[in-house]
C-alpha atoms as a PDB file:
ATOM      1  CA  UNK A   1     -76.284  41.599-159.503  1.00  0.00           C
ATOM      2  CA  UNK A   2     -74.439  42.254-156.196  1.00  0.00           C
ATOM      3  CA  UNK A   3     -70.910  42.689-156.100  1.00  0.00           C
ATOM      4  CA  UNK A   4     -68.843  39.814-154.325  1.00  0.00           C
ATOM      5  CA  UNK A   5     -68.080  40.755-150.295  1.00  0.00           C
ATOM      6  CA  UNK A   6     -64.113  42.052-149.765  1.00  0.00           C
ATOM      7  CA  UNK A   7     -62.474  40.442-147.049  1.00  0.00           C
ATOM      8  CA  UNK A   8     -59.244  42.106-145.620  1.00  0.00           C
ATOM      9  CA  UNK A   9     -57.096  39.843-143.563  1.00  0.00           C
ATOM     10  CA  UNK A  10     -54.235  40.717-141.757  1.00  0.00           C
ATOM     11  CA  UNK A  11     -52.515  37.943-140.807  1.00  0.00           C
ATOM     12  CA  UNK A  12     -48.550  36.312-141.208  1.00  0.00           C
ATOM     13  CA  UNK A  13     -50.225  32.458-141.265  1.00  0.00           C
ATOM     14  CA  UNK A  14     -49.192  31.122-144.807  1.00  0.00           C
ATOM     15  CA  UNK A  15     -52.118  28.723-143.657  1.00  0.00           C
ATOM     16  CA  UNK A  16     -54.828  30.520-142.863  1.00  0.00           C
ATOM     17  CA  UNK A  17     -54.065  32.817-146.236  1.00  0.00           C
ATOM     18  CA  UNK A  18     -54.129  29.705-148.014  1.00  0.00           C
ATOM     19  CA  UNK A  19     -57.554  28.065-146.334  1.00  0.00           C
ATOM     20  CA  UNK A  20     -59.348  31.239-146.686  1.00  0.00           C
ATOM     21  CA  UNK A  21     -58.540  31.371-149.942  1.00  0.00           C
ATOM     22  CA  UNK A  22     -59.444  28.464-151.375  1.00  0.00           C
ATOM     23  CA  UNK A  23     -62.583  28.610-149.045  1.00  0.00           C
ATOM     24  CA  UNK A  24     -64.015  31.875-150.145  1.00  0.00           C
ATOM     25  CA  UNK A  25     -65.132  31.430-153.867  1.00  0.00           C
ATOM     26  CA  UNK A  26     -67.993  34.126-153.384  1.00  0.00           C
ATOM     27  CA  UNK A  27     -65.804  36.580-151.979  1.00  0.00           C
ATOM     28  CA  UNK A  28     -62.610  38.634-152.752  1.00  0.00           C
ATOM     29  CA  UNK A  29     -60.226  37.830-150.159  1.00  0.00           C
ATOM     30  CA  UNK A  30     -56.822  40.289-149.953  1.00  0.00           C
ATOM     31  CA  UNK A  31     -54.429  39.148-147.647  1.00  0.00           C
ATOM     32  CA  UNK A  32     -51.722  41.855-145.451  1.00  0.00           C
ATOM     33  CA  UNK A  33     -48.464  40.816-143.507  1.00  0.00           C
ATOM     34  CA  UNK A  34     -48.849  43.995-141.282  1.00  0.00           C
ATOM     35  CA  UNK A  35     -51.104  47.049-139.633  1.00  0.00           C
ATOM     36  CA  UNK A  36     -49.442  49.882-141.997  1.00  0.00           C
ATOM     37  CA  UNK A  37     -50.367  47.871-144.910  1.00  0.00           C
ATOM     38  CA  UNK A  38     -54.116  46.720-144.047  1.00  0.00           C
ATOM     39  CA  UNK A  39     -54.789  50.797-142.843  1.00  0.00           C
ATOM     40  CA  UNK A  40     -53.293  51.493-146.538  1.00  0.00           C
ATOM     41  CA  UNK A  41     -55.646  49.200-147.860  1.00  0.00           C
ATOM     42  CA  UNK A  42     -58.603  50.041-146.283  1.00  0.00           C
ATOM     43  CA  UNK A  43     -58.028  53.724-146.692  1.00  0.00           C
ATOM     44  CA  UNK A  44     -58.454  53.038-150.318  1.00  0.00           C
ATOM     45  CA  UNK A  45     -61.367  50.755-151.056  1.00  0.00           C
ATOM     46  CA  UNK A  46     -63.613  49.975-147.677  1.00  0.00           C
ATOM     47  CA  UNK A  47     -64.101  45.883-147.409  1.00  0.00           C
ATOM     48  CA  UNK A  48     -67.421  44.356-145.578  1.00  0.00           C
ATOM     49  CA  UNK A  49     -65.246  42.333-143.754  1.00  0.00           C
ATOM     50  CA  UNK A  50     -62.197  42.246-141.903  1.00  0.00           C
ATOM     51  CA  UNK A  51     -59.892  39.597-140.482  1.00  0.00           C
ATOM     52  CA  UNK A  52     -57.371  40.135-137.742  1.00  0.00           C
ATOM     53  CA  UNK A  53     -55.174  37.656-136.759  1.00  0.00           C
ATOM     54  CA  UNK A  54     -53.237  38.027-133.504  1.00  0.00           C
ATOM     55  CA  UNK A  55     -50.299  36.538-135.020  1.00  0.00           C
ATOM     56  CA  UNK A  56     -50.031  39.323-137.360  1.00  0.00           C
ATOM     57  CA  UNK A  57     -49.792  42.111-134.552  1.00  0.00           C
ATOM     58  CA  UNK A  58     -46.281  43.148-133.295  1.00  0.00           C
ATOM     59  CA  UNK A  59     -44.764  41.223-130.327  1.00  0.00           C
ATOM     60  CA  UNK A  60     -43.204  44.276-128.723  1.00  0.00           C
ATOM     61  CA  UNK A  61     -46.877  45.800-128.652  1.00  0.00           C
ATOM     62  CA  UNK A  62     -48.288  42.160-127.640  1.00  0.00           C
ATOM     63  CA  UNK A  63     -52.351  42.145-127.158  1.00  0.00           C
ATOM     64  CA  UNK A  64     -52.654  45.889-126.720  1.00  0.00           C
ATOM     65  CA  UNK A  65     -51.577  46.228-130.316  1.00  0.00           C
ATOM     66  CA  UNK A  66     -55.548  44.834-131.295  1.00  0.00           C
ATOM     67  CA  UNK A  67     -56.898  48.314-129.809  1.00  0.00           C
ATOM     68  CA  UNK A  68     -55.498  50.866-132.534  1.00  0.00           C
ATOM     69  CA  UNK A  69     -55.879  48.598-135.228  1.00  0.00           C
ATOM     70  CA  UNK A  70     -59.759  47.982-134.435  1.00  0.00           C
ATOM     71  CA  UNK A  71     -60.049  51.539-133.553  1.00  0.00           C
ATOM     72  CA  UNK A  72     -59.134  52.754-136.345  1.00  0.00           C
ATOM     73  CA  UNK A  73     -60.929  50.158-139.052  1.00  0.00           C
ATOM     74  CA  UNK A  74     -63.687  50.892-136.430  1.00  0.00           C
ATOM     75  CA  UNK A  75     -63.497  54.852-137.675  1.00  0.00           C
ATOM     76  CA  UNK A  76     -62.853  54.622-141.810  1.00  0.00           C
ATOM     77  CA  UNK A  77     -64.865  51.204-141.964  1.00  0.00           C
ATOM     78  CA  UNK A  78     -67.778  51.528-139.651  1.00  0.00           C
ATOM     79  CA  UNK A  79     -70.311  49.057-142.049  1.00  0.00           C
ATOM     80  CA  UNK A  80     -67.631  46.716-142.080  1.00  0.00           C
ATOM     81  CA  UNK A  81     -68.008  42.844-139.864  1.00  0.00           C
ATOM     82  CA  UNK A  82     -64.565  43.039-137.957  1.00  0.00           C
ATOM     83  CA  UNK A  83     -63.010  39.798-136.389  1.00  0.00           C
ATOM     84  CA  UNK A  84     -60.285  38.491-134.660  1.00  0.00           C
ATOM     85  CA  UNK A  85     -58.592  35.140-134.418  1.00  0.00           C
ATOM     86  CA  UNK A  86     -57.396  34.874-130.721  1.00  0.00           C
ATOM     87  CA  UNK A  87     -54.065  32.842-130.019  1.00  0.00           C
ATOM     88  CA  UNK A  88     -55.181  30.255-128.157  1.00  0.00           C
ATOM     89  CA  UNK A  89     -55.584  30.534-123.973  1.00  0.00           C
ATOM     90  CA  UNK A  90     -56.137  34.212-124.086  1.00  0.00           C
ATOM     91  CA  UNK A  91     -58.771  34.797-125.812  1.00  0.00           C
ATOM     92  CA  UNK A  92     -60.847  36.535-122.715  1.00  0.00           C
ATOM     93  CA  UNK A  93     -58.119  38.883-123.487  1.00  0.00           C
ATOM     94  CA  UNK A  94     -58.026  39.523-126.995  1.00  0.00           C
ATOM     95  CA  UNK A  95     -61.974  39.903-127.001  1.00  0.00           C
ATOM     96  CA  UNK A  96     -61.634  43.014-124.481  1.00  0.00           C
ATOM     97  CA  UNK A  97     -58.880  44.145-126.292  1.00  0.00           C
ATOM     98  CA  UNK A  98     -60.773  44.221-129.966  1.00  0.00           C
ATOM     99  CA  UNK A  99     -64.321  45.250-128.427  1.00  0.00           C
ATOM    100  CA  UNK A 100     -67.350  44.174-127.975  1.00  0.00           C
ATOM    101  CA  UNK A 101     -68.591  44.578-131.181  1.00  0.00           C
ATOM    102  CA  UNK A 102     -65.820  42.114-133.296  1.00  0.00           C
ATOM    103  CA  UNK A 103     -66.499  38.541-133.953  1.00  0.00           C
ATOM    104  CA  UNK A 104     -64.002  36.665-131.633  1.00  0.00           C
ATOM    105  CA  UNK A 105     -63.688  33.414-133.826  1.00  0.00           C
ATOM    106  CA  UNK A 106     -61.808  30.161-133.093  1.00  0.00           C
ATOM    107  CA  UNK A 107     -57.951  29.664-132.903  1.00  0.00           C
ATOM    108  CA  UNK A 108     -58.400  26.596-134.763  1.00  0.00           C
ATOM    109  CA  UNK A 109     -57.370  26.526-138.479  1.00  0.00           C
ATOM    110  CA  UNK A 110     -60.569  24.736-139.722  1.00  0.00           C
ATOM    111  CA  UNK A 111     -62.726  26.156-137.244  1.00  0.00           C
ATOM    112  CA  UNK A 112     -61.316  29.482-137.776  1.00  0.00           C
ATOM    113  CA  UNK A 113     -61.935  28.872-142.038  1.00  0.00           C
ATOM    114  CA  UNK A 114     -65.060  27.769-141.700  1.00  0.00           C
ATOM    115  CA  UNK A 115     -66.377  30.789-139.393  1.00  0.00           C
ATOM    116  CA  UNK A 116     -64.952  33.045-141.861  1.00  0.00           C
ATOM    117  CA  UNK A 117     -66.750  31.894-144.467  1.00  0.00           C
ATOM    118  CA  UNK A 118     -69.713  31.852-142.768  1.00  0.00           C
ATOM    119  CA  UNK A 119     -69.824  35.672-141.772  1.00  0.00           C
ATOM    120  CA  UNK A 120     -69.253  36.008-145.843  1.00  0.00           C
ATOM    121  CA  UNK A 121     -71.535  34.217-146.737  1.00  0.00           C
ATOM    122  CA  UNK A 122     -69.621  31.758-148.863  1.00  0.00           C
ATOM    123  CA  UNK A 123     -70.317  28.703-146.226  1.00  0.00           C
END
């Protein structure tokens, strides 16, 4: 028997933690309020998927801030589905700032849930 998919989100929306939460019953879903904490994380146990909400990143480091943190879960978790929830308007932005190869989902709460737990597999 398989284990159940990690998910790593880093993200400050009370919401979002919530939904995704309550969404994902198939998967193991740990939730981070910052960069320091989610490179801590994954440093320790690799997940097969990762959430990053632009909320979560640093306004003094604004959009850029997505390049470090995707470059590095791009080095320690290279098997790992990476995606980003774009604030909305900009996300033509945030998708060259994360890469080519991350998931840009929607901005939407629901939307955004329901995507989620479709690249887990819990849909």
């Amino acid at each position: 028997m398989a284990a159940d998919p990690i998910l790593y989100c880093l993200t400050r929306d009370r919401e979002l933690a919530i939904a995704v939460d309550a969404r994902l019953t198939g998967a193991i879903a740990f939730f981070f309020n910052d960069a320091a904490r989610l490179h801590q994380a994954v440093t320790l146990r690799a997940p097969q998927f990762v959430l990053v909400d632009t909320g979560a990143v640093r306004a003094e480091f604004g959009d850029a801030g997505l390049g470090p943190v995707f470059d590095f879960l791009r080095h320690r978790v290279p098997d790992a589905q990476l995606a980003v929830r774009p604030t909305p308007g900009v996300e033509h932005l945030i998708a060259a700032e994360a890469g080519a190869d991350v998931t840009l989902l929607p901005s939407a709460l629901d939307a955004c849930v329901d995507a989620v737990a479709a690249q887990c597999g819990c849909a």
